[in-house]
Protein backbone atom coordinates (compact mmCIF):
# COMPACT_ATOMS: atom_id res chain seq x y z
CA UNK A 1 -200.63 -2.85 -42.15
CA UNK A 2 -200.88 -6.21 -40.67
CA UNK A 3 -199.59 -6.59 -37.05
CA UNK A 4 -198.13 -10.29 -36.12
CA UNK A 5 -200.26 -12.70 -33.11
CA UNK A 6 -199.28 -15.35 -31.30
CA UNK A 7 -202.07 -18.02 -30.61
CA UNK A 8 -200.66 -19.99 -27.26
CA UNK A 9 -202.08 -22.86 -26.60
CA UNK A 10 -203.14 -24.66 -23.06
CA UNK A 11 -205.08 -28.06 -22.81
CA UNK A 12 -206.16 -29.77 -25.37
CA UNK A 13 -205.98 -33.89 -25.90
CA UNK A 14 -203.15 -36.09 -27.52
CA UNK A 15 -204.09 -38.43 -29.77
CA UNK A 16 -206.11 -42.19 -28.20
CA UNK A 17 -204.40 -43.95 -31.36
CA UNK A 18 -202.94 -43.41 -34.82
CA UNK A 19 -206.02 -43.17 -36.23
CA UNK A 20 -206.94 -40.37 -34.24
CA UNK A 21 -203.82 -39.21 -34.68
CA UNK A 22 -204.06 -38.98 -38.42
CA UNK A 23 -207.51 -36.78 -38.13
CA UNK A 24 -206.30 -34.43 -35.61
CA UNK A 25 -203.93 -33.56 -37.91
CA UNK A 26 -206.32 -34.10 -41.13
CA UNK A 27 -207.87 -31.11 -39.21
CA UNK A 28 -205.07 -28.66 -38.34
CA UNK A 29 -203.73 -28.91 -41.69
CA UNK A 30 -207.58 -27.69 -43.13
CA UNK A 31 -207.41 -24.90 -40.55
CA UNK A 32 -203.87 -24.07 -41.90
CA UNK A 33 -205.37 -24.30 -45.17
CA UNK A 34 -208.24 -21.99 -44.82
CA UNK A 35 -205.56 -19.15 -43.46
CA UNK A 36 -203.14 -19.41 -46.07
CA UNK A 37 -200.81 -16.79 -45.99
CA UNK A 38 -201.69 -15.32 -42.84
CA UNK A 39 -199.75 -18.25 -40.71
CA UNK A 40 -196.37 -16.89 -40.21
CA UNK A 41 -195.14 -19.77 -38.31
CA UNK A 42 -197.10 -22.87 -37.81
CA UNK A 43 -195.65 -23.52 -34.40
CA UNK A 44 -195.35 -26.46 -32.64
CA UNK A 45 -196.54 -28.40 -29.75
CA UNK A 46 -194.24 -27.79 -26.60
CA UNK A 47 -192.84 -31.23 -25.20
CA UNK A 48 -193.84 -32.20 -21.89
CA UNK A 49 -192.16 -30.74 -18.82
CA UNK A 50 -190.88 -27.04 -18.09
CA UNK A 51 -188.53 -24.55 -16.30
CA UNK A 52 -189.98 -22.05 -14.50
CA UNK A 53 -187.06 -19.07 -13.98
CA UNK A 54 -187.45 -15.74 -11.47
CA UNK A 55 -190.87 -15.27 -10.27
CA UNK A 56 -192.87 -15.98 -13.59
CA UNK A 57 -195.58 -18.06 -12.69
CA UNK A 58 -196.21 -21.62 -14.43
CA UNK A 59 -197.65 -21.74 -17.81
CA UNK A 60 -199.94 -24.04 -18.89
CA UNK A 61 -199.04 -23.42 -22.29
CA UNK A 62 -199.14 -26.58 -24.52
CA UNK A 63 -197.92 -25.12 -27.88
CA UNK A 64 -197.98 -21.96 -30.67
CA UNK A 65 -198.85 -20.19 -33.61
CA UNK A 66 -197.81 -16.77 -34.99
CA UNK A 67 -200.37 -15.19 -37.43
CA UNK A 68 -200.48 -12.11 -39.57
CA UNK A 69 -203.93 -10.02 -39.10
CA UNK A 70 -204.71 -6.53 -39.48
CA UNK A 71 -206.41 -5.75 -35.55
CA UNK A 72 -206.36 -8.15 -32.05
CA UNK A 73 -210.31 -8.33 -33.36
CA UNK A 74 -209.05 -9.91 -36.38
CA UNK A 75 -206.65 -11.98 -34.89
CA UNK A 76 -209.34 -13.47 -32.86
CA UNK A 77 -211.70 -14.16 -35.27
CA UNK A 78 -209.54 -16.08 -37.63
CA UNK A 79 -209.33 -18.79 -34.48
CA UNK A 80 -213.68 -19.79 -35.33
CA UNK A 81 -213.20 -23.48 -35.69
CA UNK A 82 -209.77 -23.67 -34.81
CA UNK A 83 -208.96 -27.60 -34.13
CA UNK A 84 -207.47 -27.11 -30.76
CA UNK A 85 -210.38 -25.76 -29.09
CA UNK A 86 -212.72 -28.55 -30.87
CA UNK A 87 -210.14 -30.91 -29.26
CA UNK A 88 -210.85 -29.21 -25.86
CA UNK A 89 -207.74 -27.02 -25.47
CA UNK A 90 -208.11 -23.13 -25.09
CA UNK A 91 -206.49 -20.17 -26.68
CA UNK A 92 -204.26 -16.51 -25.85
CA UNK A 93 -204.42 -13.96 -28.47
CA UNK A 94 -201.16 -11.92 -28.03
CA UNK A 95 -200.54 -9.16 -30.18
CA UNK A 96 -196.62 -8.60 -30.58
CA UNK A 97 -195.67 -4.85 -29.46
CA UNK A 98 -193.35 -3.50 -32.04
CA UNK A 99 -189.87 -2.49 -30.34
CA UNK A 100 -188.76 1.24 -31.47
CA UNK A 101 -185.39 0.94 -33.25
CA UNK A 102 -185.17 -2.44 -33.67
């Protein structure tokens, strides 16, 4: 049974010009394509600027995915020539724990 993943995001470039612009996103929508059905939410890139609240310490987090694989291995494979990282950002693998009785 396939297990849900969030890719979160940290670095990675904005777009110089529109141009650019148009590729970078040329090349997350082939990435999307080549995982089909296993993208459960595309995600988003988080605006700039953040709240910090209790004693969490500051994320670096630029944006998300949620995927559908069947291990963490899995999970982390599917990221091979993921855009972001080409476009020097990095990438968490989190598995989502399933919550009993809900």
């Amino acid at each position: 049974m396939a297990s849900k993943f969030l890719y979160l995001y940290s670095g990675g470039g904005r777009p110089a010009s529109e141009a650019e612009g148009k590729a970078m996103m040329g090349a997350w929508m082939a990435y999307y394509g080549k995982l089909g059905k296993a993208i459960v939410d595309g995600g988003a890139p988080f605006a700039p600027g953040s709240k910090t609240i209790g004693k969490a310490s500051a994320s670096h987090a630029s944006g998300y995915t949620i995927v559908e694989a069947n291990s963490l291995a899995d999970a982390v494979a599917m990221t091979d020539g993921h855009p972001h990282v080409a476009h020097g950002g990095g990438i968490e693998v989190f598995e989502f724990a399933s919550m009993p009785g809900m």
